[in-house]
N, C-alpha and C. Protein backbone atom coordinates (compact mmCIF):
# COMPACT_ATOMS: atom_id res chain seq x y z
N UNK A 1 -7.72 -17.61 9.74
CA UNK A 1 -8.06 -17.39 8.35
C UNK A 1 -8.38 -15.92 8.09
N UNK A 2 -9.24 -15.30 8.96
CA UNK A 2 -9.47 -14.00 8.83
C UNK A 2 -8.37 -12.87 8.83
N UNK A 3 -6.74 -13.27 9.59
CA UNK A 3 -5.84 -12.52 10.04
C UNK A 3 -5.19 -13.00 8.17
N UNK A 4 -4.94 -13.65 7.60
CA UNK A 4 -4.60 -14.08 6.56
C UNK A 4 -5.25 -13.28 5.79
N UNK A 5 -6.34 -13.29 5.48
CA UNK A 5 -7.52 -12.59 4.41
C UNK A 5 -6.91 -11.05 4.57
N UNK A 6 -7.17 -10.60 5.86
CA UNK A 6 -6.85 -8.93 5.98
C UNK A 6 -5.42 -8.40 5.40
N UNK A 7 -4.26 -9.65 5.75
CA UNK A 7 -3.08 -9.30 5.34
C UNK A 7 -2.98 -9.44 3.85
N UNK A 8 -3.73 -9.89 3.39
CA UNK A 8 -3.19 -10.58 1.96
C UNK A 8 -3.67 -9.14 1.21
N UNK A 9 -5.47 -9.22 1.30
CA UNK A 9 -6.04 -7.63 0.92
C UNK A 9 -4.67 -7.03 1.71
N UNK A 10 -4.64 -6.24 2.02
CA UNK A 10 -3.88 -5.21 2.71
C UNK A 10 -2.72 -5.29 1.87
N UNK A 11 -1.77 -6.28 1.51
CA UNK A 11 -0.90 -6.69 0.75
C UNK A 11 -0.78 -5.87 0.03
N UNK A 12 -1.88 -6.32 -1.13
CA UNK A 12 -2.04 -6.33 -2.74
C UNK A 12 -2.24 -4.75 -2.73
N UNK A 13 -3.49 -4.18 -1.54
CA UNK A 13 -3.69 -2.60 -1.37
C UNK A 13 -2.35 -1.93 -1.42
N UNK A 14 -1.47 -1.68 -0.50
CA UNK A 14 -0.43 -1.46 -0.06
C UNK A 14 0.97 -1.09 -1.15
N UNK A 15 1.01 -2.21 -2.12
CA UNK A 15 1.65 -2.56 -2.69
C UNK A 15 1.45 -1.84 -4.24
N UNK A 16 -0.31 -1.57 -4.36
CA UNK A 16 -0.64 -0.83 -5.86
C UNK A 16 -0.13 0.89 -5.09
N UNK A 17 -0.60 1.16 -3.88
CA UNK A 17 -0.69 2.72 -3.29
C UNK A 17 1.01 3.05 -3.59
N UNK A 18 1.78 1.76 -2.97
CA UNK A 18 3.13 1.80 -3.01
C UNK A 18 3.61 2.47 -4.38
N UNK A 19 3.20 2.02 -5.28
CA UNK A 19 3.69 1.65 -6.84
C UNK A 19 2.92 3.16 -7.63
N UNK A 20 1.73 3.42 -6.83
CA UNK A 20 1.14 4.60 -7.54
C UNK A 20 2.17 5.99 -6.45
N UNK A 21 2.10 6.25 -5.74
CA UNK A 21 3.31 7.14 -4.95
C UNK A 21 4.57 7.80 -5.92
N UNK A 22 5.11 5.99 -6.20
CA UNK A 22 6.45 6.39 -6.78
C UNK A 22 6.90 6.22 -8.11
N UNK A 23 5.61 6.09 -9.14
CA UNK A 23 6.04 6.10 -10.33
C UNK A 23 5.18 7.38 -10.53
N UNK A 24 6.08 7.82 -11.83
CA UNK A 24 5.91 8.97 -12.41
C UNK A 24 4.92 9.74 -13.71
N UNK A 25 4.69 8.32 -14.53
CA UNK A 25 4.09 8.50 -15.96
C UNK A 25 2.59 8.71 -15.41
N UNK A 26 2.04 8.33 -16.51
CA UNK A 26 0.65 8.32 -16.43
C UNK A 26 0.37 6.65 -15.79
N UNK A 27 1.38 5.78 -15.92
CA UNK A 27 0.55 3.98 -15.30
C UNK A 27 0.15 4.30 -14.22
N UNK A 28 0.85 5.43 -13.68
CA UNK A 28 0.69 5.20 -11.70
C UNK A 28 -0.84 5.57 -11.66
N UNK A 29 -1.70 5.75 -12.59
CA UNK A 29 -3.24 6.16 -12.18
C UNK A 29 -4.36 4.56 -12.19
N UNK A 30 -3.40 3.87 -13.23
CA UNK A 30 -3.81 2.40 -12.87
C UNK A 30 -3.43 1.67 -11.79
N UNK A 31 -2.74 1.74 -11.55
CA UNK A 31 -2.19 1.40 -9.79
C UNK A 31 -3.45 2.02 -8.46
N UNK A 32 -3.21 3.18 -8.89
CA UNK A 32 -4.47 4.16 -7.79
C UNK A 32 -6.13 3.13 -8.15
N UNK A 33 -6.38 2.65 -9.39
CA UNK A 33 -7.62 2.30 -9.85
C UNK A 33 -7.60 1.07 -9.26
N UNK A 34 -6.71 0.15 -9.16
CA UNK A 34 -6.72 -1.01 -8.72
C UNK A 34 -6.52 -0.92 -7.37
N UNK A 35 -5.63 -0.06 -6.64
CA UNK A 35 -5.90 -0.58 -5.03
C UNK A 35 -7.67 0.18 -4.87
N UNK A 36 -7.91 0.86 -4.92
CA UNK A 36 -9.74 1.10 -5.20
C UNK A 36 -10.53 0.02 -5.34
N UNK A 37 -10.36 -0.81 -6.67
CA UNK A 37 -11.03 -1.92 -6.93
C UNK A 37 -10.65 -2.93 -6.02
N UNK A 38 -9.42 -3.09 -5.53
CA UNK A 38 -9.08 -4.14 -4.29
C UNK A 38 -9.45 -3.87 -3.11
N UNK A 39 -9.76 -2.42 -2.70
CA UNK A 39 -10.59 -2.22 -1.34
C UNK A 39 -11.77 -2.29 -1.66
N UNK A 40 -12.90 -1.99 -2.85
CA UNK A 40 -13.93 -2.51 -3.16
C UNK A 40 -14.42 -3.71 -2.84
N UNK A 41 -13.95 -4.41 -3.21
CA UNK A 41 -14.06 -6.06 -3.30
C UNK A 41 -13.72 -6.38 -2.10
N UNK A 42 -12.90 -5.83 -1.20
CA UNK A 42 -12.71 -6.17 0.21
C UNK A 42 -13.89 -5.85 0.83
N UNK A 43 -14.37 -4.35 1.11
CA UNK A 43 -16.16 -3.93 1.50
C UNK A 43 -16.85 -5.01 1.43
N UNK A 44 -16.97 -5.39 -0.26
CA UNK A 44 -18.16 -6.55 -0.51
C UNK A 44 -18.38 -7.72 0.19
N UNK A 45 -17.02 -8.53 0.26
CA UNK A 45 -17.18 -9.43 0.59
C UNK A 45 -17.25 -9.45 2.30
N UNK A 46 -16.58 -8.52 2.76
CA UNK A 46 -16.54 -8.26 4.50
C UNK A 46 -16.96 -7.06 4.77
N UNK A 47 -18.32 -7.50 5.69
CA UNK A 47 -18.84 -6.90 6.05
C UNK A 47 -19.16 -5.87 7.38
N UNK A 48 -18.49 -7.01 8.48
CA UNK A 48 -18.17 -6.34 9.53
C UNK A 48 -17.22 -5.28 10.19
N UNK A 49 -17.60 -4.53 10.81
CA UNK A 49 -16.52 -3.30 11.06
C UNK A 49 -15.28 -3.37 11.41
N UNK A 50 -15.09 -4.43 12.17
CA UNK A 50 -13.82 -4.59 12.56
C UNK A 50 -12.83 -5.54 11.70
N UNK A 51 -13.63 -6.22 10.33
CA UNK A 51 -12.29 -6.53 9.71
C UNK A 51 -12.05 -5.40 8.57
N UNK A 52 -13.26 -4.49 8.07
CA UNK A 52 -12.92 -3.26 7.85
C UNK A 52 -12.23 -2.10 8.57
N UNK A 53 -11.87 -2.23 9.50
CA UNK A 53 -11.10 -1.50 10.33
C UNK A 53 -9.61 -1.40 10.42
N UNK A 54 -9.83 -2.96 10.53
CA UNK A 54 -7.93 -3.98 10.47
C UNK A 54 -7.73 -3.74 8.98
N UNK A 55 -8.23 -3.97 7.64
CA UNK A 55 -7.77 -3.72 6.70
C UNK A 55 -7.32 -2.52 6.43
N UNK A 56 -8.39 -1.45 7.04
CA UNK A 56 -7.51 -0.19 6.69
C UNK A 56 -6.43 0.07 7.43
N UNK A 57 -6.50 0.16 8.58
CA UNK A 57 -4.95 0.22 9.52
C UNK A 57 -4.45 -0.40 8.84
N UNK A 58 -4.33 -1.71 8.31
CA UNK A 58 -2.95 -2.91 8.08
C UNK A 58 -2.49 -2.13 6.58
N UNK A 59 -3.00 -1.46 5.73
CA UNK A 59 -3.16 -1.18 4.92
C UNK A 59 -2.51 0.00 4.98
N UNK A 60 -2.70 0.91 5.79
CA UNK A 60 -1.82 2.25 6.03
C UNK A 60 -0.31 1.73 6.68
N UNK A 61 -0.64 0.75 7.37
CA UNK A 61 0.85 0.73 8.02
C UNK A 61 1.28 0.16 6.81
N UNK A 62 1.06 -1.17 6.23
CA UNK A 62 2.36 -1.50 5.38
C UNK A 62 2.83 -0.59 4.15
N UNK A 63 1.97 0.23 3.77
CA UNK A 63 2.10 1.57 3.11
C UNK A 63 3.55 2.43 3.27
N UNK A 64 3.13 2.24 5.16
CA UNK A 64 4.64 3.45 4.91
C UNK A 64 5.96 2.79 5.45
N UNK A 65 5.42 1.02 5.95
CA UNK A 65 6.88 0.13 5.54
C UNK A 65 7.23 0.32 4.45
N UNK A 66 6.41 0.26 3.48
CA UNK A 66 7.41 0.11 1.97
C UNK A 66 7.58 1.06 1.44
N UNK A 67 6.92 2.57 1.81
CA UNK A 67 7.74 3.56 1.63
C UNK A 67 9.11 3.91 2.16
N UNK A 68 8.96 3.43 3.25
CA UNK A 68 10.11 3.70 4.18
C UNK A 68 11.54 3.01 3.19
N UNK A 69 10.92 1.74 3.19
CA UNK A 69 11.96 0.62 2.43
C UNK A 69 12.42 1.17 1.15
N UNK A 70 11.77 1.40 0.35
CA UNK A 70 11.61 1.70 -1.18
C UNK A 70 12.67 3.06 -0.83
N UNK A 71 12.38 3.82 0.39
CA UNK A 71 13.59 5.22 0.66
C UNK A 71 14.99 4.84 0.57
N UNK A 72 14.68 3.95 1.73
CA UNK A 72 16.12 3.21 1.89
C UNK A 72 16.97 2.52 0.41
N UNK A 73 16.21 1.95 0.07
CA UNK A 73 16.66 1.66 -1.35
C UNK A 73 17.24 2.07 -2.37
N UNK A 74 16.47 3.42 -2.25
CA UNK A 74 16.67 4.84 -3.23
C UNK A 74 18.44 5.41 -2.67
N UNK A 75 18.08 5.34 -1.13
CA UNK A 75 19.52 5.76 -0.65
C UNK A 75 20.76 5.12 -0.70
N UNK A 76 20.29 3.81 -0.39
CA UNK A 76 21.55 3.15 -1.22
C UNK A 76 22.50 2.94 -2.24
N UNK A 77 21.03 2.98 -3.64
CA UNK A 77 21.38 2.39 -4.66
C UNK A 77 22.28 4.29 -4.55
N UNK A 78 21.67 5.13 -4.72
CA UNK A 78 22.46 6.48 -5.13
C UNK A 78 23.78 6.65 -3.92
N UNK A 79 23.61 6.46 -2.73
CA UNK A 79 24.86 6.94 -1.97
C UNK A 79 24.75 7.87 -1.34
N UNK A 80 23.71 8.71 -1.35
CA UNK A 80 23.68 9.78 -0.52
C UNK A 80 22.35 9.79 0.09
N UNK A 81 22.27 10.83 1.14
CA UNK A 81 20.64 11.16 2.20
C UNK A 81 20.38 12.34 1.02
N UNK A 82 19.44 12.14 1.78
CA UNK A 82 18.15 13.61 1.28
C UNK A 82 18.90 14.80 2.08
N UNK A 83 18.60 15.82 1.14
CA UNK A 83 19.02 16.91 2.21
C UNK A 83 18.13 17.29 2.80
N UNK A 84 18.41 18.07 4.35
CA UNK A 84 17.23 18.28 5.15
C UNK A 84 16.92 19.55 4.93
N UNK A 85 15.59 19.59 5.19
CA UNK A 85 15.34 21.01 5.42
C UNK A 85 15.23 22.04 5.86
């Protein structure tokens, strides 16, 4: 239950950081406000260090899965790489 709880938080975190990254307007600052308020509420309710620990790791890693993904995506849908630098 606890490996569930961390992933799910971590999820929802992951997924607003995701969404605040790669949009452009002004929404992406509500995105930033809500994964905040979703790691908030994670603190509150868990208290111990080590599932605060796992949330943040799980939380950074799926971060830069779906950056990674969301790249790939980008590269597809257009057809070409990034140029390097």
């Amino acid at each position: 239950m606890r490996f569930l709880t961390v992933l799910g938080y971590s999820l929802l975190c992951a997924g607003l950081l995701s969404l605040f990254s790669n949009i452009q307007d002004m929404l992406k600052y509500l995105f930033s406000l809500g994964a905040l308020y979703v790691g908030i509420q994670f603190f509150r309710r868990h208290e111990s260090r080590g599932m605060r620990i796992a949330f943040v790791v799980t939380t950074v890693v799926l971060y830069f899965i779906m950056a990674v993904i969301y790249a790939v995506y980008l590269t597809l849908k257009t057809g070409q790489l990034p140029a390097p630098a």
